[in-house]
N, C-alpha and C. Protein backbone atom coordinates (compact mmCIF):
# COMPACT_ATOMS: atom_id res chain seq x y z
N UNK A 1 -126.40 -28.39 48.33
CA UNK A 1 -125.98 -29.21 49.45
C UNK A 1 -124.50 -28.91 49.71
N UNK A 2 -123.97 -28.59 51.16
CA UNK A 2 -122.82 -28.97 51.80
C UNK A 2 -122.27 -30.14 51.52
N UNK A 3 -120.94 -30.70 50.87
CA UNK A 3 -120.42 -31.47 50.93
C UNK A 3 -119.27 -31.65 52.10
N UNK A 4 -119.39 -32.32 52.44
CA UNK A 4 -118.50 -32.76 54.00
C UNK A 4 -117.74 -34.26 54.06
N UNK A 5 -116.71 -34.43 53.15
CA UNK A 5 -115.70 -33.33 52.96
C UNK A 5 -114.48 -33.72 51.83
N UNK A 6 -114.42 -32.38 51.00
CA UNK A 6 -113.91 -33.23 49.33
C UNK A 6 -112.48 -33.89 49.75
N UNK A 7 -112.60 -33.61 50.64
CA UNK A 7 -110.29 -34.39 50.54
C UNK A 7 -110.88 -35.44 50.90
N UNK A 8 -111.61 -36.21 51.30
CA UNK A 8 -111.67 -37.18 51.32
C UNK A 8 -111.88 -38.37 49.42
N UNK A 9 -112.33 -37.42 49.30
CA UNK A 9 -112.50 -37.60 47.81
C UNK A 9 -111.11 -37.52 46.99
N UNK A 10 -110.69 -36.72 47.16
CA UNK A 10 -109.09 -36.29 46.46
C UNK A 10 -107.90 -37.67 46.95
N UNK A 11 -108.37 -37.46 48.30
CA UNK A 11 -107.62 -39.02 48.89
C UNK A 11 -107.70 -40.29 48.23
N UNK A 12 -109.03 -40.66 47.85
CA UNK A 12 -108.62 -41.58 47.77
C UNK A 12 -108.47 -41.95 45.77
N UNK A 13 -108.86 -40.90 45.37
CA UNK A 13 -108.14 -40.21 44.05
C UNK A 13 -106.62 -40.92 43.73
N UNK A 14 -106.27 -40.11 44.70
CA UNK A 14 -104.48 -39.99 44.99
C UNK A 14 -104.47 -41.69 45.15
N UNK A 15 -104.82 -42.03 46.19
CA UNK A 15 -104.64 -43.65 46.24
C UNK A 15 -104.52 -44.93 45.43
N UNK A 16 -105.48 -44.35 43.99
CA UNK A 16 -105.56 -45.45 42.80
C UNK A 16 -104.27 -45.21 42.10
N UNK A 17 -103.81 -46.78 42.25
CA UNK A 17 -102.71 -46.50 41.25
C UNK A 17 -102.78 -46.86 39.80
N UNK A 18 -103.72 -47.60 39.58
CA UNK A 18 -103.37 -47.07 37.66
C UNK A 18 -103.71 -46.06 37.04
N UNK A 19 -103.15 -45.17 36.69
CA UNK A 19 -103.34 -43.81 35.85
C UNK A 19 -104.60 -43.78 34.82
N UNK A 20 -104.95 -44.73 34.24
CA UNK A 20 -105.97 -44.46 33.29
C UNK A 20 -107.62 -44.79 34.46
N UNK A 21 -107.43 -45.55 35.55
CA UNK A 21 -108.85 -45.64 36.25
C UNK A 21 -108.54 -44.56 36.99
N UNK A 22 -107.61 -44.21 37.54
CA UNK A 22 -107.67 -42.92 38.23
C UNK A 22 -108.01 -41.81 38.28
N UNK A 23 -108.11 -41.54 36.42
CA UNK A 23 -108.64 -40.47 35.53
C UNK A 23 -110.36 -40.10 35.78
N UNK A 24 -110.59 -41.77 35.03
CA UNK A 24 -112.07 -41.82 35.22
C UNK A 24 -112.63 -41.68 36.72
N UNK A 25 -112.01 -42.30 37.59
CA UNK A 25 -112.75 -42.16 39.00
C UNK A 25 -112.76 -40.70 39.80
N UNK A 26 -111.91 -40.23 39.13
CA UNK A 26 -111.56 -38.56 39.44
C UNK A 26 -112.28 -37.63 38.59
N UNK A 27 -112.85 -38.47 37.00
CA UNK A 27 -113.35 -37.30 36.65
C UNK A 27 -114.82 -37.96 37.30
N UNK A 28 -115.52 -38.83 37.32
CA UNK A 28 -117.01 -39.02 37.87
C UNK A 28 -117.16 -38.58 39.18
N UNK A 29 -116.19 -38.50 40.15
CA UNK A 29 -116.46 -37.99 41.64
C UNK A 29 -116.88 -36.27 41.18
N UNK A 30 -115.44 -36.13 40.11
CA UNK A 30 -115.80 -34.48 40.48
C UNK A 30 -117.12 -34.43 39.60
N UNK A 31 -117.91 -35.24 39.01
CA UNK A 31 -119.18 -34.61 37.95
C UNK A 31 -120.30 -35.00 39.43
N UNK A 32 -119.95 -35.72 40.18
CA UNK A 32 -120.50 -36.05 41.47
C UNK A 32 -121.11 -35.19 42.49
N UNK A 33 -119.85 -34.84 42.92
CA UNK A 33 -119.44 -33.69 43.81
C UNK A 33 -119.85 -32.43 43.29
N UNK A 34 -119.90 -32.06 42.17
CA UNK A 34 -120.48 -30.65 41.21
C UNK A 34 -122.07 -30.65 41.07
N UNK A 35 -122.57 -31.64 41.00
CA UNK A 35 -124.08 -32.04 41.18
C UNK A 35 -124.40 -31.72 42.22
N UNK A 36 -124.40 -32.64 43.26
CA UNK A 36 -124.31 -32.47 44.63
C UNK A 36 -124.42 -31.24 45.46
N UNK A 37 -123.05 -30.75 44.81
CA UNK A 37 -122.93 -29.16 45.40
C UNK A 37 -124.09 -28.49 45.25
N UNK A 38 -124.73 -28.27 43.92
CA UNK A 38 -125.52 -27.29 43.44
C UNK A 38 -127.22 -28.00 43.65
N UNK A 39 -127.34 -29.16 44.10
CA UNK A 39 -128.52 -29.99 44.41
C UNK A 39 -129.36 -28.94 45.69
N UNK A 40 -130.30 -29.40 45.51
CA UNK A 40 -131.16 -28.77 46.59
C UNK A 40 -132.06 -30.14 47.40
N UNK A 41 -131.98 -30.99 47.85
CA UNK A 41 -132.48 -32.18 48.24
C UNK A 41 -133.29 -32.10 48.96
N UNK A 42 -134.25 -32.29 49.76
CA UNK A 42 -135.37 -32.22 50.63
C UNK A 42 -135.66 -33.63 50.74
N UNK A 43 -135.62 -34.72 49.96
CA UNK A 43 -135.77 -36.19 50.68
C UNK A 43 -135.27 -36.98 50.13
N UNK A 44 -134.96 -38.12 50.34
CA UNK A 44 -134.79 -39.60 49.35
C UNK A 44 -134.86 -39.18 48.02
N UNK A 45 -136.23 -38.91 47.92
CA UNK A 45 -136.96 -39.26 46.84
C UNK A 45 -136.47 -37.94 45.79
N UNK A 46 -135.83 -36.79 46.35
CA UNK A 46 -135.03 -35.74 44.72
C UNK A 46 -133.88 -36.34 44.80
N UNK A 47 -133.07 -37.20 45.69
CA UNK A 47 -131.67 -37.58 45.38
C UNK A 47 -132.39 -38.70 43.76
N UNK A 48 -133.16 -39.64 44.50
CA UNK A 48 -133.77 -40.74 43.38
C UNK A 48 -133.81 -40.46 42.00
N UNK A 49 -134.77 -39.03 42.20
CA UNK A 49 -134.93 -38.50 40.83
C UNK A 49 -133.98 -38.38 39.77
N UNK A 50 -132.97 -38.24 40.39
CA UNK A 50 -131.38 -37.92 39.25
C UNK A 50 -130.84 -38.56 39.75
N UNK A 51 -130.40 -39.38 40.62
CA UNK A 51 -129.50 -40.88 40.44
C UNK A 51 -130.55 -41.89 40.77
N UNK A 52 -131.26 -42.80 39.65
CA UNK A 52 -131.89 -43.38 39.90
C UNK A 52 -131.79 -44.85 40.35
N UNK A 53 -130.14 -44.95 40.73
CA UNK A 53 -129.51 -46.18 41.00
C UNK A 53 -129.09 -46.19 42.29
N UNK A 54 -128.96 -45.04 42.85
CA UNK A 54 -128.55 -44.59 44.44
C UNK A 54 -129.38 -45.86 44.89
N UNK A 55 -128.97 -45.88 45.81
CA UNK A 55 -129.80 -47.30 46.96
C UNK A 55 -130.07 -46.32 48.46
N UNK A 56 -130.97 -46.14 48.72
CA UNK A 56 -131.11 -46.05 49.39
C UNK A 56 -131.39 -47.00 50.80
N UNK A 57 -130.44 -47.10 51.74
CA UNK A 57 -130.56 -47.64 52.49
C UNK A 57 -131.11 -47.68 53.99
N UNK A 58 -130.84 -46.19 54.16
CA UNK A 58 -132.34 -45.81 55.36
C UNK A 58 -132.11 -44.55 55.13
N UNK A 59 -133.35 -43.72 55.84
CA UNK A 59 -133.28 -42.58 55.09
C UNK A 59 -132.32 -41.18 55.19
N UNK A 60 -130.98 -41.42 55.56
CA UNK A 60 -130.07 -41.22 55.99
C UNK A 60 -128.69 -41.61 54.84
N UNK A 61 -128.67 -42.60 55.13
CA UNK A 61 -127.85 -43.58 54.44
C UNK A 61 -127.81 -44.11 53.19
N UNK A 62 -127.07 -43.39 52.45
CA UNK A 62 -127.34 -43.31 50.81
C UNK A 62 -126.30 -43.94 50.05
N UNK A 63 -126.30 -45.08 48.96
CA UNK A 63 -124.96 -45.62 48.36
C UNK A 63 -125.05 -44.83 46.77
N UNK A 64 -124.02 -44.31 46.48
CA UNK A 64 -124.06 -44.01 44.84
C UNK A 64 -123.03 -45.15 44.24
N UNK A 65 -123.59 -44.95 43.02
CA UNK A 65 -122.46 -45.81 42.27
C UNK A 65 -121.71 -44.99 41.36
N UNK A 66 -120.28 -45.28 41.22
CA UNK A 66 -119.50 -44.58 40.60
C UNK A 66 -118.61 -45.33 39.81
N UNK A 67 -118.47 -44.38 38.39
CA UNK A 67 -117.97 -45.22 37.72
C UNK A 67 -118.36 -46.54 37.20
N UNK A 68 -119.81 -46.15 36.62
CA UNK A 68 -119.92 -47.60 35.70
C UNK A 68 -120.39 -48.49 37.36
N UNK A 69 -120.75 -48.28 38.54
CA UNK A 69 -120.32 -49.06 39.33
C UNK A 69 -119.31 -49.87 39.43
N UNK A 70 -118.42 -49.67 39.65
CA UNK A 70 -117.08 -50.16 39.93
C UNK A 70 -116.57 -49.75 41.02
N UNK A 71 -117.21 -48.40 41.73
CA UNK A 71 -116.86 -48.18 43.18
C UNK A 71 -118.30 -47.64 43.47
N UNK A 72 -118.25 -47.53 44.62
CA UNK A 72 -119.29 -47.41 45.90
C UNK A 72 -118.98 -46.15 46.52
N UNK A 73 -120.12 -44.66 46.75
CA UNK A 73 -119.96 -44.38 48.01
C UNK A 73 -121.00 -44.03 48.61
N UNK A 74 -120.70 -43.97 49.82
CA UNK A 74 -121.50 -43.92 51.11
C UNK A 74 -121.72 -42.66 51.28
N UNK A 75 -122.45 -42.11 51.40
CA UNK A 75 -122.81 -40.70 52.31
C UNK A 75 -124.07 -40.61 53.39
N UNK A 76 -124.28 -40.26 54.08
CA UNK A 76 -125.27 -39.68 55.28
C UNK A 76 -125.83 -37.89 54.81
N UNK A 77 -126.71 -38.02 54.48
CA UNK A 77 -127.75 -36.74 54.47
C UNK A 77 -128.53 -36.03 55.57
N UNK A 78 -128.63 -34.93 55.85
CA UNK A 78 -128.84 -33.97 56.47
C UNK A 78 -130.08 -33.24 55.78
N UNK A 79 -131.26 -33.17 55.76
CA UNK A 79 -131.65 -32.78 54.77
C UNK A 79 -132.07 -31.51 55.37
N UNK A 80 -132.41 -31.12 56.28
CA UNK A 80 -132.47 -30.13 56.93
C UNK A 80 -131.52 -28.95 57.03
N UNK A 81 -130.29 -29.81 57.21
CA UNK A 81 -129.23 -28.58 57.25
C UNK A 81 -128.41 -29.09 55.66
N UNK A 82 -129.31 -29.56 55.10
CA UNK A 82 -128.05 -29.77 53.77
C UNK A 82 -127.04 -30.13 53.48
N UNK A 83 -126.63 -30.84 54.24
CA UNK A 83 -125.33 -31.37 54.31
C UNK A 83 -125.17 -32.51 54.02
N UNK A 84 -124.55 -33.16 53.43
CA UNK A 84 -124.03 -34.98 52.36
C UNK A 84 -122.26 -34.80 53.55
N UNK A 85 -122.55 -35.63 54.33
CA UNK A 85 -121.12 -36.24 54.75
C UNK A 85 -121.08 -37.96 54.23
N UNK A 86 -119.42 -37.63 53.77
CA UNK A 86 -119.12 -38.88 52.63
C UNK A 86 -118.75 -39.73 54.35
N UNK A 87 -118.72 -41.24 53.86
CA UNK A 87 -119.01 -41.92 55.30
C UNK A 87 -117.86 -43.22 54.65
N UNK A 88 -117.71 -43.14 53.74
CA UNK A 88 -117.12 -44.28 52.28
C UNK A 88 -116.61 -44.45 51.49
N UNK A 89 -116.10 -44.56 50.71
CA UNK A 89 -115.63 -44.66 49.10
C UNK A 89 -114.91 -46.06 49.19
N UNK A 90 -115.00 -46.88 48.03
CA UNK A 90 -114.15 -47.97 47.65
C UNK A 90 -114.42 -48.77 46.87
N UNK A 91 -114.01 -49.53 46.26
CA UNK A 91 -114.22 -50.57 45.59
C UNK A 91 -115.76 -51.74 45.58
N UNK A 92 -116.39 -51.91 44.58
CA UNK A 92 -117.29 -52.68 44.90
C UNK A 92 -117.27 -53.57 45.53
N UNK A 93 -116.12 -54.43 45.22
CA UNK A 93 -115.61 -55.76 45.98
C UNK A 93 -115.47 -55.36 47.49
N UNK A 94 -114.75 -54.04 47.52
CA UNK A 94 -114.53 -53.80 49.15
C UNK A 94 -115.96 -53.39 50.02
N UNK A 95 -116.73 -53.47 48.96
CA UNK A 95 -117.85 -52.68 49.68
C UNK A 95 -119.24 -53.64 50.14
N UNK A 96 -118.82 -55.19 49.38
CA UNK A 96 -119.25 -56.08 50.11
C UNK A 96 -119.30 -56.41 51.14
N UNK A 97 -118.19 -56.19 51.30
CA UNK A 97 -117.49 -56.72 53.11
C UNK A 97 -117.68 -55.71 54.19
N UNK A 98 -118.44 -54.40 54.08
CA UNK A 98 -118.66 -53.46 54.71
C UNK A 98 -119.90 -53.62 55.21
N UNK A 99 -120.65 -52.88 56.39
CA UNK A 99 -121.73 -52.81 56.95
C UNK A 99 -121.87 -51.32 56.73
N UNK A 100 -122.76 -51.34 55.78
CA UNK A 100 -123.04 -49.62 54.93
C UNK A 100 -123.97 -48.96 55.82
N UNK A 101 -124.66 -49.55 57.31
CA UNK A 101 -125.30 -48.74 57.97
C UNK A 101 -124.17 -48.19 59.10
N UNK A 102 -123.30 -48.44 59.28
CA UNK A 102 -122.18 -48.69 60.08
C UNK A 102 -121.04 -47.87 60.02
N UNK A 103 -120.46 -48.01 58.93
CA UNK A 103 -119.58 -47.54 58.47
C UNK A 103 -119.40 -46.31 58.63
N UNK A 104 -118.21 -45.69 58.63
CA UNK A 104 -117.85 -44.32 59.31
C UNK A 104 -116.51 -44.10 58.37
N UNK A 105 -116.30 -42.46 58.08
CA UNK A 105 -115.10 -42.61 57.43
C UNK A 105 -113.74 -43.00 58.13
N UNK A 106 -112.65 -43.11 57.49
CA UNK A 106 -112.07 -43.99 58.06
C UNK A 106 -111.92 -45.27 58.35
N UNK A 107 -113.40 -46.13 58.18
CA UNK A 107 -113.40 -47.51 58.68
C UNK A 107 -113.40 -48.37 57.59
């Protein structure tokens, strides 16, 4: 799979300021993002297979948990053209207050 697009990932990396969660949330994105990359997906149901906690929320609209769940992200799948665009990242708490069909990066 196309990932679309890692600075967004690195961003918000850069953004955590305590040094020791910053570590961990940087090293699970990149064990994330390295999966991902090398994934071959065709529906819901092979993302399921190996994250069996993903939520799927329509069949498009996918939440992972990261880090122990302690953050949230969002991506939109392509399964056709292979492509995972990240739509999200943040905090669980922040990710309450979000409309995860909705949401767009940036928002």
């Amino acid at each position: 799979m196309r990932v679309i697009a890692r600075r967004t990932l690195r961003a918000f990396i850069a953004s955590l300021s305590d040094g020791r969660d910053q570590q961990a949330v940087k090293a699970s994105l990149d064990a994330w993002f390295d999966e991902v990359s090398g994934a071959t997906w065709k529906s819901t149901a092979d993302i399921k297979k190996r994250y069996a906690t993903a939520s799927v929320v329509t069949a498009e609209r996918i939440v992972f948990n990261i880090k122990g769940n302690d953050y949230r992200l969002v991506v939109s799948v392509d399964f056709q053209k292979a492509i995972v665009w990240i739509k999200w990242i943040g905090t669980h708490k922040a990710y309450d207050k979000i409309d995860v069909t909705e949401v767009r990066h940036g928002g």
